[in-house]
PDB file of N, CA and C in Angstrom:
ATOM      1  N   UNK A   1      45.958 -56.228  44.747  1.00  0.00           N
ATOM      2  CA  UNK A   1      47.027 -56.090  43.788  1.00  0.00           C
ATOM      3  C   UNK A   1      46.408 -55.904  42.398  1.00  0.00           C
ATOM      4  N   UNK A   2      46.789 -55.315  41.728  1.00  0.00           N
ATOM      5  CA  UNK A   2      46.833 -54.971  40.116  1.00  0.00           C
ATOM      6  C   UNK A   2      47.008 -55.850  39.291  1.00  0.00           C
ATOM      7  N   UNK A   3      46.548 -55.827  38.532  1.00  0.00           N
ATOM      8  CA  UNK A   3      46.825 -56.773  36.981  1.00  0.00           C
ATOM      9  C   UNK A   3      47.973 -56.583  36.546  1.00  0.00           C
ATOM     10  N   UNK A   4      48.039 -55.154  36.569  1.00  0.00           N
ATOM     11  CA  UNK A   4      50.374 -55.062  36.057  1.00  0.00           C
ATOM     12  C   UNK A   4      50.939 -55.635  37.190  1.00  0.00           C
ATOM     13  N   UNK A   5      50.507 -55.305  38.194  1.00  0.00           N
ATOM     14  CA  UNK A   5      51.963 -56.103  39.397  1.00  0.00           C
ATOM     15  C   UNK A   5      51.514 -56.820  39.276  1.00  0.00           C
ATOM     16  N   UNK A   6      50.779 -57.969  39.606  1.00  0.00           N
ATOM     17  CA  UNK A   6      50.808 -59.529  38.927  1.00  0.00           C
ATOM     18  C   UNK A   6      51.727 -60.038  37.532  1.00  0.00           C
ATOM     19  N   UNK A   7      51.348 -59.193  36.484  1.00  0.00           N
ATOM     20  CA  UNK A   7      51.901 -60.241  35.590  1.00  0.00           C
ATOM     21  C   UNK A   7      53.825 -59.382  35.756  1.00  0.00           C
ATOM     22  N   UNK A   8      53.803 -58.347  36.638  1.00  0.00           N
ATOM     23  CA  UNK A   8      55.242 -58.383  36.972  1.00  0.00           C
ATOM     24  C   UNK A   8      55.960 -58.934  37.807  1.00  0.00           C
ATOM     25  N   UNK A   9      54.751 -59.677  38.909  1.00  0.00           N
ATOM     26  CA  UNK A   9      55.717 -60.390  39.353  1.00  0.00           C
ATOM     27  C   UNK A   9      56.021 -61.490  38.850  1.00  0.00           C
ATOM     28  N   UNK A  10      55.053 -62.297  37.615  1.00  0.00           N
ATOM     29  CA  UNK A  10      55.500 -63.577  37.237  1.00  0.00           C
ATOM     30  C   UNK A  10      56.940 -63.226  36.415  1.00  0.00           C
ATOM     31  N   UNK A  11      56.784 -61.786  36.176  1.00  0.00           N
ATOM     32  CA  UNK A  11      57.842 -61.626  34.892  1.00  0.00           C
ATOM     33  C   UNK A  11      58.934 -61.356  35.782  1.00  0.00           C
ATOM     34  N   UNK A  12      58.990 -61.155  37.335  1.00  0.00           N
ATOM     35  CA  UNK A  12      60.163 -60.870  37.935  1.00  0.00           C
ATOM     36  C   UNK A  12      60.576 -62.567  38.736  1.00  0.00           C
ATOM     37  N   UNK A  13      59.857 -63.460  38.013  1.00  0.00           N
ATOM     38  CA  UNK A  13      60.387 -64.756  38.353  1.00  0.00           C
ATOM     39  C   UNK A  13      61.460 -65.311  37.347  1.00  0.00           C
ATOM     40  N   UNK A  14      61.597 -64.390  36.670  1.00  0.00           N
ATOM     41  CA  UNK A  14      62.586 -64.711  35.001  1.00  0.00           C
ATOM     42  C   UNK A  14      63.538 -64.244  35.258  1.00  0.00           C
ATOM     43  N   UNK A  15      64.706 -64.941  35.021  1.00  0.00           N
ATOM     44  CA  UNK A  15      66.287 -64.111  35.155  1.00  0.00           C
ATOM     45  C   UNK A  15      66.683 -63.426  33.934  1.00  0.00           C
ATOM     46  N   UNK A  16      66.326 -62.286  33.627  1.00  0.00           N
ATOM     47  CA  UNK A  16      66.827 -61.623  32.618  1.00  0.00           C
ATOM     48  C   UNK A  16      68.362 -60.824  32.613  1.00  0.00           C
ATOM     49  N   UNK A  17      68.667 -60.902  31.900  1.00  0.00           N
ATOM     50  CA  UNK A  17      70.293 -60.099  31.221  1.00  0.00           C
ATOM     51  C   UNK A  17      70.163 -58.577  31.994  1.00  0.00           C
ATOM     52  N   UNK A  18      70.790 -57.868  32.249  1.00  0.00           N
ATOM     53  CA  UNK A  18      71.455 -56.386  31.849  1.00  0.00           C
ATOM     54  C   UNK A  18      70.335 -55.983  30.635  1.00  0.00           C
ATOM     55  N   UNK A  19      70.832 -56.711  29.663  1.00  0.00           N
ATOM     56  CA  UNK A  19      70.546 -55.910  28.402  1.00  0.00           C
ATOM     57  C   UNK A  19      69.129 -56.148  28.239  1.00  0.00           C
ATOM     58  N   UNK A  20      68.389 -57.375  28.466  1.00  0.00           N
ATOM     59  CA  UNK A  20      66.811 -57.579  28.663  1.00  0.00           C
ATOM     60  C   UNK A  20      66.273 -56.409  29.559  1.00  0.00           C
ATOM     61  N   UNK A  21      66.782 -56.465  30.526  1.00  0.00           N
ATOM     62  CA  UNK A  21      65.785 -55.541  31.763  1.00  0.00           C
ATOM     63  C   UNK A  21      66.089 -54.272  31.354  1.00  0.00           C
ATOM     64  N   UNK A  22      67.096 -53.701  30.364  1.00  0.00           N
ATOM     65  CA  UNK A  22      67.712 -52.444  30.013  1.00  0.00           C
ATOM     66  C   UNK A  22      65.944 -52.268  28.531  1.00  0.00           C
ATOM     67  N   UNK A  23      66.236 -53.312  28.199  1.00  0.00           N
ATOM     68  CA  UNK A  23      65.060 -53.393  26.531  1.00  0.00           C
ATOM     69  C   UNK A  23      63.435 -53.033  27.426  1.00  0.00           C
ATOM     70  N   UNK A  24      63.415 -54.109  28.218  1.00  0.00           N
ATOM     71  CA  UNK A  24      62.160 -54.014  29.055  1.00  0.00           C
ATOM     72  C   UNK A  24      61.710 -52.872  29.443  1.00  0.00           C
ATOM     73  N   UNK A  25      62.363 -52.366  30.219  1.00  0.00           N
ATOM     74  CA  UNK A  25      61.826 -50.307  30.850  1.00  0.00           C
ATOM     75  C   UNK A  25      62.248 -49.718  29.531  1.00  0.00           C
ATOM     76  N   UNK A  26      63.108 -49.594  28.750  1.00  0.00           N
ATOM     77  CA  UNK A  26      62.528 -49.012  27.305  1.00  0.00           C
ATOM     78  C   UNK A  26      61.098 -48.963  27.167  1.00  0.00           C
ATOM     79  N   UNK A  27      60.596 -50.516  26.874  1.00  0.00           N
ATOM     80  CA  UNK A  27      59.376 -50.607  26.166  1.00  0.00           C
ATOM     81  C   UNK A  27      58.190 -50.220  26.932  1.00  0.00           C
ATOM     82  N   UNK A  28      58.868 -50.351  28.257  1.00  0.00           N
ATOM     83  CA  UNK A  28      57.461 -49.778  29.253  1.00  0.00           C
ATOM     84  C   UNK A  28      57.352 -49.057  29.533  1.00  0.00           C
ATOM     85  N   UNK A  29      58.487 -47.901  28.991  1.00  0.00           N
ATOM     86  CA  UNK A  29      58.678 -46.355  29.294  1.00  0.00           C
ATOM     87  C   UNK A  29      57.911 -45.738  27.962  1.00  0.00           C
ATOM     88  N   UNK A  30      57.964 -46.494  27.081  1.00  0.00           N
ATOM     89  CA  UNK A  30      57.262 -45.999  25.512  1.00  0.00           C
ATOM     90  C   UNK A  30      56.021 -46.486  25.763  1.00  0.00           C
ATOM     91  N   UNK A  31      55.694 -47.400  26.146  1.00  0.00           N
ATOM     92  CA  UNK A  31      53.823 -47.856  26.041  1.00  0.00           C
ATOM     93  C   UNK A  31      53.684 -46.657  27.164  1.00  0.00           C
ATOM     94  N   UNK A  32      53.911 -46.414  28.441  1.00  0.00           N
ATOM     95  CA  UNK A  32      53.550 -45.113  28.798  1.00  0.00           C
ATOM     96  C   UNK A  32      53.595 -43.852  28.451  1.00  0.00           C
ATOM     97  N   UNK A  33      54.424 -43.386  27.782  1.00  0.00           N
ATOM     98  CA  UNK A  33      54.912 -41.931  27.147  1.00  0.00           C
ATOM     99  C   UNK A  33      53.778 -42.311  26.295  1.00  0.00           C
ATOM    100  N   UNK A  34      53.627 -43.625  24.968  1.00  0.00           N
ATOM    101  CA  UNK A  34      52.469 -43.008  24.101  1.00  0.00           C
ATOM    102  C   UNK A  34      51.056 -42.921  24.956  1.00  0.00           C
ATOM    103  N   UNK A  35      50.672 -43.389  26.058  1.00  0.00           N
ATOM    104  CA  UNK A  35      49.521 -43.490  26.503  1.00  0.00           C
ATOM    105  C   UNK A  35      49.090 -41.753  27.195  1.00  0.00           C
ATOM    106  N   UNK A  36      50.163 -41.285  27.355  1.00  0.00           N
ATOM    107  CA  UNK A  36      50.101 -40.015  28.206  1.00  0.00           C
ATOM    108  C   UNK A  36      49.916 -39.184  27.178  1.00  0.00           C
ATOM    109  N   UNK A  37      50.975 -39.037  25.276  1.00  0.00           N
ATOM    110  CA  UNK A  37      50.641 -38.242  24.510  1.00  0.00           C
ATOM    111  C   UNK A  37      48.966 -38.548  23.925  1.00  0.00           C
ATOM    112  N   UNK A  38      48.739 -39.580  23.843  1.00  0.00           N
ATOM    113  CA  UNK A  38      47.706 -40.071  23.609  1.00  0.00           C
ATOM    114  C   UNK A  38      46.138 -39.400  24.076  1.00  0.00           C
ATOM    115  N   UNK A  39      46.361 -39.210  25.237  1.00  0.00           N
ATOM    116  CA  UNK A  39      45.740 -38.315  26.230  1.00  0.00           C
ATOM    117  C   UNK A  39      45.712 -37.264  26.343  1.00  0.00           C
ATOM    118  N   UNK A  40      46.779 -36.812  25.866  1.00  0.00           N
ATOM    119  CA  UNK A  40      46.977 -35.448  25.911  1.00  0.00           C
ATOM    120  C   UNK A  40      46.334 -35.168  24.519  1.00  0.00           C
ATOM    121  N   UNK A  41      46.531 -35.909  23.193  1.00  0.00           N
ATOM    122  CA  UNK A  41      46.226 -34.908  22.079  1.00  0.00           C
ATOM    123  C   UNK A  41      44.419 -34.981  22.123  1.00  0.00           C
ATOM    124  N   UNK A  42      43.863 -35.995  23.106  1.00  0.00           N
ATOM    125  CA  UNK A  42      42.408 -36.001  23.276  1.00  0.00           C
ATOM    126  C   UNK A  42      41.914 -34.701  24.092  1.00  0.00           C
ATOM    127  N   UNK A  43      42.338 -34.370  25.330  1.00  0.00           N
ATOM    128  CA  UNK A  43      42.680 -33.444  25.802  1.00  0.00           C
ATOM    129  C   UNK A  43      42.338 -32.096  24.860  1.00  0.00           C
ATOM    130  N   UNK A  44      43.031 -31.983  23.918  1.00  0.00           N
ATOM    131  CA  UNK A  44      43.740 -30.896  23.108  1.00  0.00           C
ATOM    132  C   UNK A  44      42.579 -30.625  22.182  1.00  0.00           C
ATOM    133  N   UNK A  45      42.072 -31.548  21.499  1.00  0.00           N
ATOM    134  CA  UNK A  45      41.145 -31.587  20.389  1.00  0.00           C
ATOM    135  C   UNK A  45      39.720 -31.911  21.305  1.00  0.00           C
ATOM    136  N   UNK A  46      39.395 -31.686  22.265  1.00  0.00           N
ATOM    137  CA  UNK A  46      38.326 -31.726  23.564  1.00  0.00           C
ATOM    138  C   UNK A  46      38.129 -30.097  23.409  1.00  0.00           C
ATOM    139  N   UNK A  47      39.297 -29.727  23.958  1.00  0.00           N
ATOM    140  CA  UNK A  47      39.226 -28.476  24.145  1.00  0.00           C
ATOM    141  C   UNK A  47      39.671 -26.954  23.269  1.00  0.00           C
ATOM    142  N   UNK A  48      39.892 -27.379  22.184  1.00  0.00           N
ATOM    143  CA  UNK A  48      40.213 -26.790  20.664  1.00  0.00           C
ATOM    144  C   UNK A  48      41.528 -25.925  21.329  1.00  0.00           C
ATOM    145  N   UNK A  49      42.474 -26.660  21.292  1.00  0.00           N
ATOM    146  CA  UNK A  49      43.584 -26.346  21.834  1.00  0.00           C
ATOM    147  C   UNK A  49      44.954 -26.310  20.953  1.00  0.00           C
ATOM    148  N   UNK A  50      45.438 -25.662  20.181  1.00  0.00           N
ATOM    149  CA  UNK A  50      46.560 -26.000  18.522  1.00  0.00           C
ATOM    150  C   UNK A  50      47.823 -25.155  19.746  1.00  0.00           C
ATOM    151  N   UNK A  51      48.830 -25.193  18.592  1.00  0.00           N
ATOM    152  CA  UNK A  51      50.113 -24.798  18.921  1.00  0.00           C
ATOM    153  C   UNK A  51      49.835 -23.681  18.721  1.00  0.00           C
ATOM    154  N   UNK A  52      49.147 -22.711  18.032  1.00  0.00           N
ATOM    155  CA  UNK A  52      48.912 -21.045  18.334  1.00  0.00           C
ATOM    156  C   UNK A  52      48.127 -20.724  19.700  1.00  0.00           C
ATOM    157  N   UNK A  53      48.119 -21.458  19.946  1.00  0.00           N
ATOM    158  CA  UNK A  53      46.777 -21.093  21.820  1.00  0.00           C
ATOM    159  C   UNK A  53      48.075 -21.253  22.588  1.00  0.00           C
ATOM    160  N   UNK A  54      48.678 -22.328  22.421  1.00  0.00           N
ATOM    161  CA  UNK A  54      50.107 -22.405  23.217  1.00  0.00           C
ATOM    162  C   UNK A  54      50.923 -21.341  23.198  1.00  0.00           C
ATOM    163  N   UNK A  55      51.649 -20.879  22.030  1.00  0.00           N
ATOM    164  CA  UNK A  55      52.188 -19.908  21.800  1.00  0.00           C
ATOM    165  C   UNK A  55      52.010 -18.299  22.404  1.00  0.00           C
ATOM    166  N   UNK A  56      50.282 -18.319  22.282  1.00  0.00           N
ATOM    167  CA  UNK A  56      49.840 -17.195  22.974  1.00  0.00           C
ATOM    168  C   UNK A  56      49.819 -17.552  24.502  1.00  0.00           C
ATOM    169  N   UNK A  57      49.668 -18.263  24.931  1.00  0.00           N
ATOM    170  CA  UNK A  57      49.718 -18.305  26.523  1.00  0.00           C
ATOM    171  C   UNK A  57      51.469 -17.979  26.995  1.00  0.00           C
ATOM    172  N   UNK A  58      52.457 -18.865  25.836  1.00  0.00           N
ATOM    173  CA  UNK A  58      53.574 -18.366  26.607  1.00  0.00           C
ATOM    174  C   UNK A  58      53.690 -16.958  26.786  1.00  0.00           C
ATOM    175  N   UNK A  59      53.237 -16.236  25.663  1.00  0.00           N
ATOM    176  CA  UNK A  59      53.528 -15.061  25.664  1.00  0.00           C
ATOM    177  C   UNK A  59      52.535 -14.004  26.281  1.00  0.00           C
ATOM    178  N   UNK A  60      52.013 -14.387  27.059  1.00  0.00           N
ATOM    179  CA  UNK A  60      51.312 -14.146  28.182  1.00  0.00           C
ATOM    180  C   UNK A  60      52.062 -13.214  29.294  1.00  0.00           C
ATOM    181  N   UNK A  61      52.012 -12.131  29.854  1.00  0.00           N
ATOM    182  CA  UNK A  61      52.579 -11.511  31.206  1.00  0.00           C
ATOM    183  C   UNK A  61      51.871 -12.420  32.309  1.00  0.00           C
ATOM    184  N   UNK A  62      52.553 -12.409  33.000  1.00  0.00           N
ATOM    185  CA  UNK A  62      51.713 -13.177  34.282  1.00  0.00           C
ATOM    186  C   UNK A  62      51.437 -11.939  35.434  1.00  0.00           C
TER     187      UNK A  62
END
């Protein structure tokens, strides 16, 4: 088992509200979303990658 499912299951020993468990996956949906942009803009500046390289790929024929 994982270090997150551990301390989720102590945290799924807590009776939280509707509105707690509604706040909770918020916040764990944002610590992931920033960890993924996070990655991504390393990614980006790895590989000298701007919004004009983007732009030109959409406009790309396939």
């Amino acid at each position: 088992m994982t270090n997150l499912q551990i301390e989720l299951l102590k945290l799924y020993s807590t009776d939280l509200t509707e509105e707690e468990l509604k706040q909770l996956k918020t916040q764990l949906a944002k610590f992931f979303a920033d960890k993924a942009v996070k990655e991504a803009e390393k990614v980006w500046q790895e590989k000298g990658l701007s919004q004009d390289v983007m732009e030109q790929w959409l406009r790309e024929e396939t």
